[in-house]
N, C-alpha and C. Protein backbone atom coordinates (compact mmCIF):
# COMPACT_ATOMS: atom_id res chain seq x y z
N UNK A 1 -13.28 16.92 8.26
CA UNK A 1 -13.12 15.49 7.97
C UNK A 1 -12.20 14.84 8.99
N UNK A 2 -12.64 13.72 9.45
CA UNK A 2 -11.60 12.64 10.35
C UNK A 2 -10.83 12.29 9.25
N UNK A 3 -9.82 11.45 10.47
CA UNK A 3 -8.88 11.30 9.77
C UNK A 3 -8.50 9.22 10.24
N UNK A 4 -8.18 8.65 9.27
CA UNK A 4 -7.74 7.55 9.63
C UNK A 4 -6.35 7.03 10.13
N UNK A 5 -5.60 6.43 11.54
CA UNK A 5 -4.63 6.60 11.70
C UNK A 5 -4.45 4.97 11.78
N UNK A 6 -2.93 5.23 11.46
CA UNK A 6 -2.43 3.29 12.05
C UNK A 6 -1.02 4.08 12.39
N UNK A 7 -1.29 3.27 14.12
CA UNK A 7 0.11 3.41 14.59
C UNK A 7 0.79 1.61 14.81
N UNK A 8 1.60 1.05 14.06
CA UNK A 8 2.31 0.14 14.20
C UNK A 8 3.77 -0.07 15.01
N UNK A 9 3.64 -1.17 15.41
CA UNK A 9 5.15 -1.66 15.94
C UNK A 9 4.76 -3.55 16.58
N UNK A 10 6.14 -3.74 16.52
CA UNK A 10 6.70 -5.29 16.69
C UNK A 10 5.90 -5.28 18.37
N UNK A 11 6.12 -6.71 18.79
CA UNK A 11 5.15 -7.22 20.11
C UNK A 11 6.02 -6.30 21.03
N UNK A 12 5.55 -6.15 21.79
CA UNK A 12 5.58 -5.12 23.26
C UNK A 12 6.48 -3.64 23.20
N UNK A 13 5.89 -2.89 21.82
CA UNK A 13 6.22 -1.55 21.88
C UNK A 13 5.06 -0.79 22.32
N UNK A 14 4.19 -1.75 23.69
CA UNK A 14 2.82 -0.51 23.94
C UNK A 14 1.50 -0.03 23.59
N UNK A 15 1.18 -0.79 22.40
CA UNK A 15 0.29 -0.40 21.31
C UNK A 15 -0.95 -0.41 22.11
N UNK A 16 -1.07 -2.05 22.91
CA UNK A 16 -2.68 -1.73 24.07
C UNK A 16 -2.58 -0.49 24.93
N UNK A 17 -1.44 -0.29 25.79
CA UNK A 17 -1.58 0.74 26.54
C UNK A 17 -1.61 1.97 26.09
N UNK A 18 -0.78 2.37 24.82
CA UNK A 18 -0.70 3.47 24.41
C UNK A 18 -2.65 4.05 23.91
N UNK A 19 -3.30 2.80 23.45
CA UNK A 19 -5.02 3.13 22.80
C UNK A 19 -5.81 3.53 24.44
N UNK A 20 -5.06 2.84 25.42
CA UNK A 20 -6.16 2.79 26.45
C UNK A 20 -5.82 3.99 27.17
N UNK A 21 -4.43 4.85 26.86
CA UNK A 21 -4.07 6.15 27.41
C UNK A 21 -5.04 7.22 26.45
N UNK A 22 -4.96 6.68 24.98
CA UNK A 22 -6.01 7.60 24.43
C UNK A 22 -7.46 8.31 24.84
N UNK A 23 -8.08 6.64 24.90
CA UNK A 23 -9.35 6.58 25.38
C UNK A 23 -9.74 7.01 26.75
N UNK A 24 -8.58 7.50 27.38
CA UNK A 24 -8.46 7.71 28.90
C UNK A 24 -8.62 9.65 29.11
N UNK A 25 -7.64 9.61 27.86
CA UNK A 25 -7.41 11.25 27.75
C UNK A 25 -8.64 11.95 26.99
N UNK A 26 -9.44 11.39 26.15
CA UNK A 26 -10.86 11.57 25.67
C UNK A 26 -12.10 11.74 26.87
N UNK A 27 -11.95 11.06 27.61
CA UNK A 27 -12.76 10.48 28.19
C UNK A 27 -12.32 11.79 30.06
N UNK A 28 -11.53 11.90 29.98
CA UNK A 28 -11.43 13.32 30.85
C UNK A 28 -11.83 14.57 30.59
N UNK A 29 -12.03 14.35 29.40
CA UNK A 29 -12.23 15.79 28.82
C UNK A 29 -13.52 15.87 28.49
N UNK A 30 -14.70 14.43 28.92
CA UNK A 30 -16.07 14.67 28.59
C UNK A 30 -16.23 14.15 27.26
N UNK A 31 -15.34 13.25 26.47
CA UNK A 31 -15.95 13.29 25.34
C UNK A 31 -16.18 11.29 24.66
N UNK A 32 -16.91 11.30 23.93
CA UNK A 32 -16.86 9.90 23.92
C UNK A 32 -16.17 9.10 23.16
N UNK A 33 -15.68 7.86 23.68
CA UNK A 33 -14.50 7.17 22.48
C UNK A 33 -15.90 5.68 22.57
N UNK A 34 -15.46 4.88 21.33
CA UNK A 34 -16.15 3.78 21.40
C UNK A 34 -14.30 2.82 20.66
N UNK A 35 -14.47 1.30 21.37
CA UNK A 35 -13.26 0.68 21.19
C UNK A 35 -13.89 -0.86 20.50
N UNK A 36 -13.01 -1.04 18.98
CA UNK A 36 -13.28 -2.50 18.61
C UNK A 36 -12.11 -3.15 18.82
N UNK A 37 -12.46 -4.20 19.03
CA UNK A 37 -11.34 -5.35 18.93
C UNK A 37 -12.12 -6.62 18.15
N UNK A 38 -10.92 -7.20 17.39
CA UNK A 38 -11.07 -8.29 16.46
C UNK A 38 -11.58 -9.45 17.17
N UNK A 39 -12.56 -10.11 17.06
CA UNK A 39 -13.08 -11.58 18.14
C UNK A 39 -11.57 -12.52 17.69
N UNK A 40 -11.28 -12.76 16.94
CA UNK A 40 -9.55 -13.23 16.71
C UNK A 40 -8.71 -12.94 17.57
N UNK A 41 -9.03 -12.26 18.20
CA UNK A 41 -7.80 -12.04 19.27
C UNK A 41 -8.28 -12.39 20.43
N UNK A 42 -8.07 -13.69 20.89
CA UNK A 42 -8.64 -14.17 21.96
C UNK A 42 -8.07 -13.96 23.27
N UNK A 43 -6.95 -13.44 23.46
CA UNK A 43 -6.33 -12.91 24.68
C UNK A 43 -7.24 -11.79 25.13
N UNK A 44 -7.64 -12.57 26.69
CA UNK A 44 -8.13 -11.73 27.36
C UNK A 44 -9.76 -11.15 27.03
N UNK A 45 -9.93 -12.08 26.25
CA UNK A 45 -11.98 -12.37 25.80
C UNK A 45 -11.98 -11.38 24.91
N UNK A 46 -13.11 -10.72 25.84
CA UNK A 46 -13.42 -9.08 24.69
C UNK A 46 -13.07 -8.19 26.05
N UNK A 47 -11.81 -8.24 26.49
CA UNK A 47 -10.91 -6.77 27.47
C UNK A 47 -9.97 -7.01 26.56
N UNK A 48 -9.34 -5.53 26.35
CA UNK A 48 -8.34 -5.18 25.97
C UNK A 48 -7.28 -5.26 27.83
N UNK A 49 -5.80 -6.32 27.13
CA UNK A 49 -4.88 -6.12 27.92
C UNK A 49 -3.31 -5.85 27.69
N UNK A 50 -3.13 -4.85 28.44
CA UNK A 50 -1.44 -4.67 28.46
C UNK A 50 -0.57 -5.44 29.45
N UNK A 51 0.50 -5.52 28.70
CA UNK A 51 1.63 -6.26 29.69
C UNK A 51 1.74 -5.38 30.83
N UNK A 52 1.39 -3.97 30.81
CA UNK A 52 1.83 -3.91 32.51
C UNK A 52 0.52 -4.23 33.23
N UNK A 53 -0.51 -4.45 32.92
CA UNK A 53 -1.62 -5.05 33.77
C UNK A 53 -2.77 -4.12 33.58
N UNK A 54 -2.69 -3.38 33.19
CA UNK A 54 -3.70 -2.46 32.53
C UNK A 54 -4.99 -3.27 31.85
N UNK A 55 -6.15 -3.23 32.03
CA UNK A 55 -7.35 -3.89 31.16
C UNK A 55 -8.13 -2.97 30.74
N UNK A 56 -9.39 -2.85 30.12
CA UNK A 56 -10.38 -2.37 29.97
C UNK A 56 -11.29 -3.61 28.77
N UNK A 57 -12.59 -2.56 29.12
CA UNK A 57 -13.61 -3.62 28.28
C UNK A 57 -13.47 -2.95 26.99
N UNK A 58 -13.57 -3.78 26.06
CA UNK A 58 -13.66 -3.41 24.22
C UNK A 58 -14.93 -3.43 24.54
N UNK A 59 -15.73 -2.47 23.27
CA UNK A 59 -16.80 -1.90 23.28
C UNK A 59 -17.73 -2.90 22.53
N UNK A 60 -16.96 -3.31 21.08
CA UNK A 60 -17.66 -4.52 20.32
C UNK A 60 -16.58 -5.42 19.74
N UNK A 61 -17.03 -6.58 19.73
CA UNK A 61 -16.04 -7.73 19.69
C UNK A 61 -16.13 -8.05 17.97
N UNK A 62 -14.87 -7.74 17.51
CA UNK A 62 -15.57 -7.82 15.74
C UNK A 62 -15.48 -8.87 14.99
N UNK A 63 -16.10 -9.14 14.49
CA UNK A 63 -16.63 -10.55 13.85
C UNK A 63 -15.84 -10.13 11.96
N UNK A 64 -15.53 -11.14 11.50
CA UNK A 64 -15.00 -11.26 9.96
C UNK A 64 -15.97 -10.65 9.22
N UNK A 65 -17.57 -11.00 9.59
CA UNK A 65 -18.57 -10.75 8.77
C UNK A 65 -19.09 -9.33 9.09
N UNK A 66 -18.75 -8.35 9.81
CA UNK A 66 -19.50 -7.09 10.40
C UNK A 66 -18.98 -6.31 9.51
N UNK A 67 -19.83 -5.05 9.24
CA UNK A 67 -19.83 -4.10 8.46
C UNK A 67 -19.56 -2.96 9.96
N UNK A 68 -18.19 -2.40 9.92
CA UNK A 68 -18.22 -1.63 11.08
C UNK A 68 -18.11 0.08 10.82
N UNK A 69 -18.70 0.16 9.63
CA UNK A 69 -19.52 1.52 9.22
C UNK A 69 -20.73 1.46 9.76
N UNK A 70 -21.44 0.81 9.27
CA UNK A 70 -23.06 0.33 10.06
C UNK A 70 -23.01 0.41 11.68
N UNK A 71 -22.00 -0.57 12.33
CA UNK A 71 -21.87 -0.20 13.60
C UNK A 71 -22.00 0.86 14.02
N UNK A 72 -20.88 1.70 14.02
CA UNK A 72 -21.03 2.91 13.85
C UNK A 72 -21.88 3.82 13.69
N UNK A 73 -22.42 4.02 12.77
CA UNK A 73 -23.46 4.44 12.34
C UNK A 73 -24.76 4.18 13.69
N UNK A 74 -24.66 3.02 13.40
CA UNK A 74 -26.19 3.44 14.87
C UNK A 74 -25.96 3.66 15.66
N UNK A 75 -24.69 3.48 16.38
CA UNK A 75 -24.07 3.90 17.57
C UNK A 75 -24.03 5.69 17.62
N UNK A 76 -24.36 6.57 16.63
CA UNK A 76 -24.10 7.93 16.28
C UNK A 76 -25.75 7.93 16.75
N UNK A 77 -26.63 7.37 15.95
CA UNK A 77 -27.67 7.45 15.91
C UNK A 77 -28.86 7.25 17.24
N UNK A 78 -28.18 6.38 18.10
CA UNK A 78 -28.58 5.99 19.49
C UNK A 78 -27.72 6.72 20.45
N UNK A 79 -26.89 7.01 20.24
CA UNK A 79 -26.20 7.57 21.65
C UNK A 79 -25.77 8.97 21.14
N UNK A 80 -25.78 9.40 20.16
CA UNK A 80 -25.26 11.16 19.82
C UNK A 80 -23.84 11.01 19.20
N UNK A 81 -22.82 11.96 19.26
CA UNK A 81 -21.76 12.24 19.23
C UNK A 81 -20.66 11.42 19.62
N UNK A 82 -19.94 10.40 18.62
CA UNK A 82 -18.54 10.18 19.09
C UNK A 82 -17.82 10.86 18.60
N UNK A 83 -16.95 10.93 19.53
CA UNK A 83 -15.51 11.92 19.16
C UNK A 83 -14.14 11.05 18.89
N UNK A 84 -14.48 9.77 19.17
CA UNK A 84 -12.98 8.89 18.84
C UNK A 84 -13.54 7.36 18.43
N UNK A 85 -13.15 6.60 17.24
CA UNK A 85 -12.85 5.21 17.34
C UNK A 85 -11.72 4.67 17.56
N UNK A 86 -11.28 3.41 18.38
CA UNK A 86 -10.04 3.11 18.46
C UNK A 86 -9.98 1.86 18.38
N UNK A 87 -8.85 0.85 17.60
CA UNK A 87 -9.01 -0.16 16.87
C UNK A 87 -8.20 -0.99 17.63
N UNK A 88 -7.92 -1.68 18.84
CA UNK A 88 -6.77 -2.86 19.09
C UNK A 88 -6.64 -3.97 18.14
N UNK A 89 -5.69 -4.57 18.01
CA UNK A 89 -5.00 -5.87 16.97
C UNK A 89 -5.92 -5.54 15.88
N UNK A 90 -5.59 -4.09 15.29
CA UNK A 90 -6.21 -4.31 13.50
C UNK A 90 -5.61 -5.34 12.80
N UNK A 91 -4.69 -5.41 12.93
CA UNK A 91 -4.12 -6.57 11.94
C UNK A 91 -5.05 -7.03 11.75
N UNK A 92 -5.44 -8.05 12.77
CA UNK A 92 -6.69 -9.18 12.03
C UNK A 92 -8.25 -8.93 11.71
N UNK A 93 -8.30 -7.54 11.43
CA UNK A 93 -9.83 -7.35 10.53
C UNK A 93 -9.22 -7.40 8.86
N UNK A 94 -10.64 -8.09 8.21
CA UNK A 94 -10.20 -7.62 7.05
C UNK A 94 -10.21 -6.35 6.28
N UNK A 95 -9.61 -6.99 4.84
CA UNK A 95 -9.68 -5.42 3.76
C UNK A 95 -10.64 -4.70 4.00
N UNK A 96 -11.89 -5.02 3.70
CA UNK A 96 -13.12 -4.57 3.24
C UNK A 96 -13.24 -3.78 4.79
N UNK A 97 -13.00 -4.59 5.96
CA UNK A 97 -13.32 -3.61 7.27
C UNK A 97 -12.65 -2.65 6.98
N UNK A 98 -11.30 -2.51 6.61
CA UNK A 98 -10.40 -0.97 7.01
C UNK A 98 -10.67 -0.18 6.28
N UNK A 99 -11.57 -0.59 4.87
CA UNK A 99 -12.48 0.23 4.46
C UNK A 99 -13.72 1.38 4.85
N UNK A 100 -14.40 0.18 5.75
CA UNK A 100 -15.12 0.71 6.52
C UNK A 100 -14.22 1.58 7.50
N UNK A 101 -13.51 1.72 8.14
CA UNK A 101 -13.18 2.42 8.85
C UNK A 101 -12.83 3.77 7.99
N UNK A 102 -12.40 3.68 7.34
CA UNK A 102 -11.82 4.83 6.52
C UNK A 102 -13.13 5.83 6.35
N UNK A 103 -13.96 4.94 5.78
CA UNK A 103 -15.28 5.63 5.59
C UNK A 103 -15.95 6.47 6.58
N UNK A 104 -15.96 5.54 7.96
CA UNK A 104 -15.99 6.19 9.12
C UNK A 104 -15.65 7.70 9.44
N UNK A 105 -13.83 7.79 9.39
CA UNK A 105 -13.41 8.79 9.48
C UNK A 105 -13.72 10.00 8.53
N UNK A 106 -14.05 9.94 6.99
CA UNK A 106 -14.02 10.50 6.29
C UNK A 106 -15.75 11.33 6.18
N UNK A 107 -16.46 10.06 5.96
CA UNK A 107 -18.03 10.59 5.78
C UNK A 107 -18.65 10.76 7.27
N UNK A 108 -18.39 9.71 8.50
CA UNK A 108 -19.33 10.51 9.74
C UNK A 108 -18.21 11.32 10.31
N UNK A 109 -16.87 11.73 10.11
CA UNK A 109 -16.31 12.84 10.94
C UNK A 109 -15.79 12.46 11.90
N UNK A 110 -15.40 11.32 12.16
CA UNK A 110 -14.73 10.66 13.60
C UNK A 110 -13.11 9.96 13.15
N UNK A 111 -12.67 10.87 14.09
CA UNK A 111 -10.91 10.07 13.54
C UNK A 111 -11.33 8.78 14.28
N UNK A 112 -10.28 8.06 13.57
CA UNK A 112 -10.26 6.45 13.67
C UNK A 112 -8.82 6.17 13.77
N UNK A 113 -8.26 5.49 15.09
CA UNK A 113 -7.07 5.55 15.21
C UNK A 113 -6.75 3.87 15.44
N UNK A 114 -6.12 2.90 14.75
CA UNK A 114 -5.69 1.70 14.74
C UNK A 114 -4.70 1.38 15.74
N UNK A 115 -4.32 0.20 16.45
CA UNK A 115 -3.14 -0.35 17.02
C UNK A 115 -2.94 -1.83 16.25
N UNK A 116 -2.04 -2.00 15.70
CA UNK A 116 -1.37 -3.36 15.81
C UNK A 116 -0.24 -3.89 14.99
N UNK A 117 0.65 -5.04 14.48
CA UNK A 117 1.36 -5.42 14.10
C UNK A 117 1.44 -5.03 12.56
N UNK A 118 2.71 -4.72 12.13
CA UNK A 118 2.56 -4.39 10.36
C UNK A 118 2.81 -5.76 9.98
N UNK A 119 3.91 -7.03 10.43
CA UNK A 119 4.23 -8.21 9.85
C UNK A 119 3.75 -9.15 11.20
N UNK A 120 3.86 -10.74 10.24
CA UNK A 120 3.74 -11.68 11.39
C UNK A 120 5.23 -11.89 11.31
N UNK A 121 5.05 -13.10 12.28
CA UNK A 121 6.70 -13.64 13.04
C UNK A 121 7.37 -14.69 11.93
N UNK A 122 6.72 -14.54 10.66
CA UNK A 122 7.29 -15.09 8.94
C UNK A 122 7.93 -13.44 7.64
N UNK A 123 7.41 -12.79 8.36
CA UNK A 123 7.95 -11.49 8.01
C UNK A 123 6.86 -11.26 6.90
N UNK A 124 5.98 -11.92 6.44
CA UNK A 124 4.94 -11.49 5.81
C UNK A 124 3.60 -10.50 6.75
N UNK A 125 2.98 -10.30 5.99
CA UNK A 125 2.11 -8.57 6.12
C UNK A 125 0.69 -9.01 6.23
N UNK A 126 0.13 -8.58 7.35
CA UNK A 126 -1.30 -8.94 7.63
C UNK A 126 -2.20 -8.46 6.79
N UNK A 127 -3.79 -8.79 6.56
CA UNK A 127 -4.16 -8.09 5.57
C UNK A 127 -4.69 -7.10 5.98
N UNK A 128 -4.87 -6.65 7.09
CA UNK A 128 -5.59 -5.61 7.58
C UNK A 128 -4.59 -4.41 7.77
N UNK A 129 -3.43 -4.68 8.16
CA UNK A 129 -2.20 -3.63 8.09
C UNK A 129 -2.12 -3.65 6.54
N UNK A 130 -1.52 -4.68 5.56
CA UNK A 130 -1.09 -3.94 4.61
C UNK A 130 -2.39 -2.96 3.87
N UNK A 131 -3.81 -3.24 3.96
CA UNK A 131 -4.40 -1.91 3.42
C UNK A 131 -4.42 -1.02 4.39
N UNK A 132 -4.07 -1.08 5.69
CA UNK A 132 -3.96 0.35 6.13
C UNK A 132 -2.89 0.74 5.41
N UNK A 133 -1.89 0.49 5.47
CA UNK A 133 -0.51 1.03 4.93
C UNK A 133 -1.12 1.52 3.70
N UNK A 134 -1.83 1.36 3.09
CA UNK A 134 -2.10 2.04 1.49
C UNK A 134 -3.03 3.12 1.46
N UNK A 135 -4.38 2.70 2.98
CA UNK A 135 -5.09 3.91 3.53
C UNK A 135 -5.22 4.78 4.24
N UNK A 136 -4.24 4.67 4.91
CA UNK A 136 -4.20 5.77 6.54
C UNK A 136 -3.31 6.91 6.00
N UNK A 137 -4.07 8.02 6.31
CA UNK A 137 -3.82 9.26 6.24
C UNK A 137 -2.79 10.00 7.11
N UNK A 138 -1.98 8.96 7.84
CA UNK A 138 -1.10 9.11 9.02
C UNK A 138 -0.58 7.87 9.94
N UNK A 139 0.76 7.84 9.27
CA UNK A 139 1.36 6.37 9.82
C UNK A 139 2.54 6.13 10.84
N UNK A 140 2.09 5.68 11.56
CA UNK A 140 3.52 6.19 12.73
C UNK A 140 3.94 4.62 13.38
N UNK A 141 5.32 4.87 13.70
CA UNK A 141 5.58 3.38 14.25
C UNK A 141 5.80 3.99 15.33
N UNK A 142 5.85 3.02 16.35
CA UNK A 142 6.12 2.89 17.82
C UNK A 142 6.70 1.78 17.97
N UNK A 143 8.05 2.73 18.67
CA UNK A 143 9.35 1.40 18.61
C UNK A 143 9.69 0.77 20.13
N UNK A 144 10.40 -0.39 19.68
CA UNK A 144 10.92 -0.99 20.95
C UNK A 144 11.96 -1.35 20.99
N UNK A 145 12.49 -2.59 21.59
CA UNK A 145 13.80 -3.03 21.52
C UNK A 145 13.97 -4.24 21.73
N UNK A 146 15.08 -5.01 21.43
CA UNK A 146 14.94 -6.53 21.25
C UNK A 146 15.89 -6.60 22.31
N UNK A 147 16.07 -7.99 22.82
CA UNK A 147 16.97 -8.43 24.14
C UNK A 147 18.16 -8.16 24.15
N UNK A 148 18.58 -7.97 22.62
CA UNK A 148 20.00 -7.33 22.47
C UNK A 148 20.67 -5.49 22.62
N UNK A 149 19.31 -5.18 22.51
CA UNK A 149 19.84 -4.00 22.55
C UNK A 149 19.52 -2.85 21.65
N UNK A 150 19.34 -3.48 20.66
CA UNK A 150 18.97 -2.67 18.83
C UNK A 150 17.55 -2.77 19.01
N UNK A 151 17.16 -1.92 17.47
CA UNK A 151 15.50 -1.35 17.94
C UNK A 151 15.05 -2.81 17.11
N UNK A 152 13.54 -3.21 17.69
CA UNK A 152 12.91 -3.97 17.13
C UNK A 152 12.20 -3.77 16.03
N UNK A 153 12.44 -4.68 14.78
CA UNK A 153 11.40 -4.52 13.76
C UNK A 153 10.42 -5.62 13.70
N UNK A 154 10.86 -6.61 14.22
CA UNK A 154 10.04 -7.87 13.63
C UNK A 154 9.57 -8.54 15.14
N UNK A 155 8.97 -9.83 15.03
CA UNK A 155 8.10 -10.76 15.63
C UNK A 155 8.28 -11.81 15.64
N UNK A 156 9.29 -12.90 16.96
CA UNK A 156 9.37 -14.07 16.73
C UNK A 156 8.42 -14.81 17.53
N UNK A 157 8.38 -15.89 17.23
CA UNK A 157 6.96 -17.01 17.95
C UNK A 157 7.77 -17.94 18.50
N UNK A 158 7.41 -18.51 19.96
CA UNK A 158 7.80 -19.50 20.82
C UNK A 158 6.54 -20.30 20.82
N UNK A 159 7.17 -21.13 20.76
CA UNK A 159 6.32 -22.74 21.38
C UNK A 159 6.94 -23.62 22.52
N UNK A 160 7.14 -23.51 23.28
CA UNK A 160 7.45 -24.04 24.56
C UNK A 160 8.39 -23.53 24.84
N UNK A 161 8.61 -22.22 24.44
CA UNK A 161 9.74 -21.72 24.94
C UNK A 161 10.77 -21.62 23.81
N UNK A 162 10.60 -22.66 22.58
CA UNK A 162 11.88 -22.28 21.85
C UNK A 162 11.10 -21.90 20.51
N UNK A 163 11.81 -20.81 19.80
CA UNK A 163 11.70 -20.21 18.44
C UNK A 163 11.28 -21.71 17.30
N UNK A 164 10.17 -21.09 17.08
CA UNK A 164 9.58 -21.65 15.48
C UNK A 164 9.31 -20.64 14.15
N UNK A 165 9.84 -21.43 13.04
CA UNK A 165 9.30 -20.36 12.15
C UNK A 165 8.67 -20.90 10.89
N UNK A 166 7.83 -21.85 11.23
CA UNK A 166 6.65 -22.32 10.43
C UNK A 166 5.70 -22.20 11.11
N UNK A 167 4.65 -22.25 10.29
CA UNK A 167 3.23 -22.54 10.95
C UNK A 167 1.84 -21.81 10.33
N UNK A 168 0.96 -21.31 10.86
CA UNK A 168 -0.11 -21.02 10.28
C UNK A 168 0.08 -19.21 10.61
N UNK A 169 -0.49 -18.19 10.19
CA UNK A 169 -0.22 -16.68 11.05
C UNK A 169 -0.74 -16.72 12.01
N UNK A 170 -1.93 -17.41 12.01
CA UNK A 170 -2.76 -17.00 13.58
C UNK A 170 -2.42 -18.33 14.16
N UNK A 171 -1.76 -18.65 15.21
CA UNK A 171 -1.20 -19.28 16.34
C UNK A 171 -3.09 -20.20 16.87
N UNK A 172 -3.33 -21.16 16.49
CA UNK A 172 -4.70 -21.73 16.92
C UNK A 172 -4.76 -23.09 17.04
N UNK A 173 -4.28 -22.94 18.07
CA UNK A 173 -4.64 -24.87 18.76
C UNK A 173 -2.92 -25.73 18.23
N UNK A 174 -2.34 -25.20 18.43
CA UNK A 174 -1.08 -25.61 18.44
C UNK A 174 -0.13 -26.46 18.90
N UNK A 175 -1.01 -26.79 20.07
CA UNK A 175 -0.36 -28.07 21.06
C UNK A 175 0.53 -27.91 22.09
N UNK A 176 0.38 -26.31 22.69
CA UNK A 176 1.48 -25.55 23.02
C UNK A 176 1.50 -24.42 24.07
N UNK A 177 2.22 -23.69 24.70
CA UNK A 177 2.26 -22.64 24.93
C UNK A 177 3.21 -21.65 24.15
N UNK A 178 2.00 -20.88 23.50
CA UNK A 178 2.79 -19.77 22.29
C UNK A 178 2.59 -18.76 23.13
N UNK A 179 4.05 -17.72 22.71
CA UNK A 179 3.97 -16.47 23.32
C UNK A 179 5.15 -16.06 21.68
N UNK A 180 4.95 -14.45 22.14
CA UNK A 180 6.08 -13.74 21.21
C UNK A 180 6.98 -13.18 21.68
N UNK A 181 7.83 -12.88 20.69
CA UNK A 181 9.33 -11.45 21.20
C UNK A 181 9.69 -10.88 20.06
N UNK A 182 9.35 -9.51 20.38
CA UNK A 182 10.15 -8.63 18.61
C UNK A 182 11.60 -8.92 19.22
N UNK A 183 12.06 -8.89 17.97
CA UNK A 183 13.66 -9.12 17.64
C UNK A 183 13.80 -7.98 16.61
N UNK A 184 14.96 -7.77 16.59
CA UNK A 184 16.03 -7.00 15.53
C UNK A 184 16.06 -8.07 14.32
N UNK A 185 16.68 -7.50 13.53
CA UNK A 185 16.28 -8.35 11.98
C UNK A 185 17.65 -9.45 12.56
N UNK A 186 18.50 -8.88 12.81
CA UNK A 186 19.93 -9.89 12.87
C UNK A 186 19.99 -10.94 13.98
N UNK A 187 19.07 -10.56 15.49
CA UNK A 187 18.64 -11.92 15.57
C UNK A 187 17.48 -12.50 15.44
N UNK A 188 16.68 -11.85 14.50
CA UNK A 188 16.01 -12.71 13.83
C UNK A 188 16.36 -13.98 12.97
N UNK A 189 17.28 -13.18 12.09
CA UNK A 189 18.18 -14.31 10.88
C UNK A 189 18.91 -15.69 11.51
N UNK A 190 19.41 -15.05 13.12
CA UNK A 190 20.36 -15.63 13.73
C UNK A 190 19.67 -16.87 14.29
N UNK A 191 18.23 -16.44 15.00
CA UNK A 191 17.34 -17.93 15.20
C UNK A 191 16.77 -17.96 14.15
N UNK A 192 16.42 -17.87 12.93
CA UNK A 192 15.62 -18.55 12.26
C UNK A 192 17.19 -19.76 11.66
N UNK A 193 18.08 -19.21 11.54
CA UNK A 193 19.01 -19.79 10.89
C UNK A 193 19.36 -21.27 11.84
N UNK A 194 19.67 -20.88 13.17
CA UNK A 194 19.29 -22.07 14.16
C UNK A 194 18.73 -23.22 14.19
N UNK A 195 17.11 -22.54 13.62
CA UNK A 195 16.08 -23.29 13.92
C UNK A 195 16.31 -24.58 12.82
N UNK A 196 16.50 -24.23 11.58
CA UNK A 196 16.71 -24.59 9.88
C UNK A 196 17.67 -25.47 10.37
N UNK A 197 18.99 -24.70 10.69
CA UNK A 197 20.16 -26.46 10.95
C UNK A 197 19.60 -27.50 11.97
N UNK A 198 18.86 -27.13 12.85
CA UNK A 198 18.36 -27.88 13.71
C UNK A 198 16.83 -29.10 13.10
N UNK A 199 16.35 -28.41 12.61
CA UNK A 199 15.55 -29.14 11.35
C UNK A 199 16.19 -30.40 10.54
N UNK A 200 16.80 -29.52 10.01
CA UNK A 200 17.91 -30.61 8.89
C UNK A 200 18.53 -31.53 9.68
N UNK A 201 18.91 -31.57 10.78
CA UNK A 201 19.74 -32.70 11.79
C UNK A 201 18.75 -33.59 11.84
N UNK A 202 17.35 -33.17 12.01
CA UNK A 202 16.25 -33.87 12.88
C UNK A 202 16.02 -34.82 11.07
N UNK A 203 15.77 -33.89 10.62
CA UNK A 203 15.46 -34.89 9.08
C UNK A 203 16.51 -36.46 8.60
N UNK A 204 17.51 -35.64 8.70
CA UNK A 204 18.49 -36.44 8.39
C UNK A 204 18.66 -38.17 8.80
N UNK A 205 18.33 -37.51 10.78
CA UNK A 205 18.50 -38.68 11.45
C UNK A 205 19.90 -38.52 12.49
């Protein structure tokens, strides 16, 4: 039996490069990996990219509505033997997909190994991580570090450069240039707390 994996961590602990070292080390050895990525994740189309410049092509671009057991499935059926699935930004598939994946691993025999965020930059839980967290048979974080120094847990969001902490989870048409930074919880608290007095000034007048 495969096995289903989610390896998590905060923005730039590696997670693209670490899947595309996978698929790299499979793929020397003769054997075949197939790679989804969420159509939600619009960075970089349908290539998977890392901050050090690393790309590759995702295999299928996944749609809200796909059944990616079925995928699968004919992909076994047309081409033979996979030996690896590998998942960039699971976060944003849904429940019912990480289902399918599970299924994957369990009934056709192919480990299924996830990359992406456990929280957004509100400290709430994606839905596609929190049922991995309840389904993966093997859960590992991959850590980083925040500008201060301490390990990163969390995810803050810029909009022109300065920390916001409202908004929608998925960052879409914003009016803006959004980027992220994991932070440590303490300066997390420390700009969100910022942001709030700075709010209240603006309300006030």
């Amino acid at each position: 039996m495969g096995k289903l994996y989610f390896r998590y961590g905060a923005m730039n602990s590696g997670k693209s490069t670490s899947l595309m070292q996978v698929a790299h080390n499979y793929e020397e050895r003769g054997m075949k990996v197939k790679i989804f990525k969420p159509m939600m994740d619009s960075k970089g189309g349908e290539k998977l990219v890392s901050r050090l410049g690393v790309t590759r092509d995702a295999d299928y671009a996944v749609r809200v509505d796909d059944d990616l057991y079925d995928i699968t499935e004919r992909w076994v059926q047309e081409e033979g033997k996979i030996h690896c699935i590998l998942v960039d930004e699971v976060q944003f598939l849904k429940k019912g997909q990480i289902d399918q994946l599970l299924k994957i691993a369990v009934i056709l025999n192919i480990p299924v190994i996830c990359y992406g965020l456990r929280t957004d930059f509100l400290m709430n839980g994606f839905e596609g991580s929190e049922r991995l967290l309840l389904l993966a048979h093997s859960i590992e974080e991959m850590k980083t570090i925040c500008t201060c120094g301490k390990k990163a847990l969390l995810n803050g969001r810029k909009v022109n450069g300065e920390f916001v902490f409202e908004g929608e989870q998925v960052a879409i048409d914003m009016g803006g240039e959004v980027e992220y930074q994991s932070l440590c919880p303490e300066c997390y608290f420390k700009l969100r707390k910022k942001y709030e007095e700075k709010k209240r000034k603006k309300e006030i007048g």
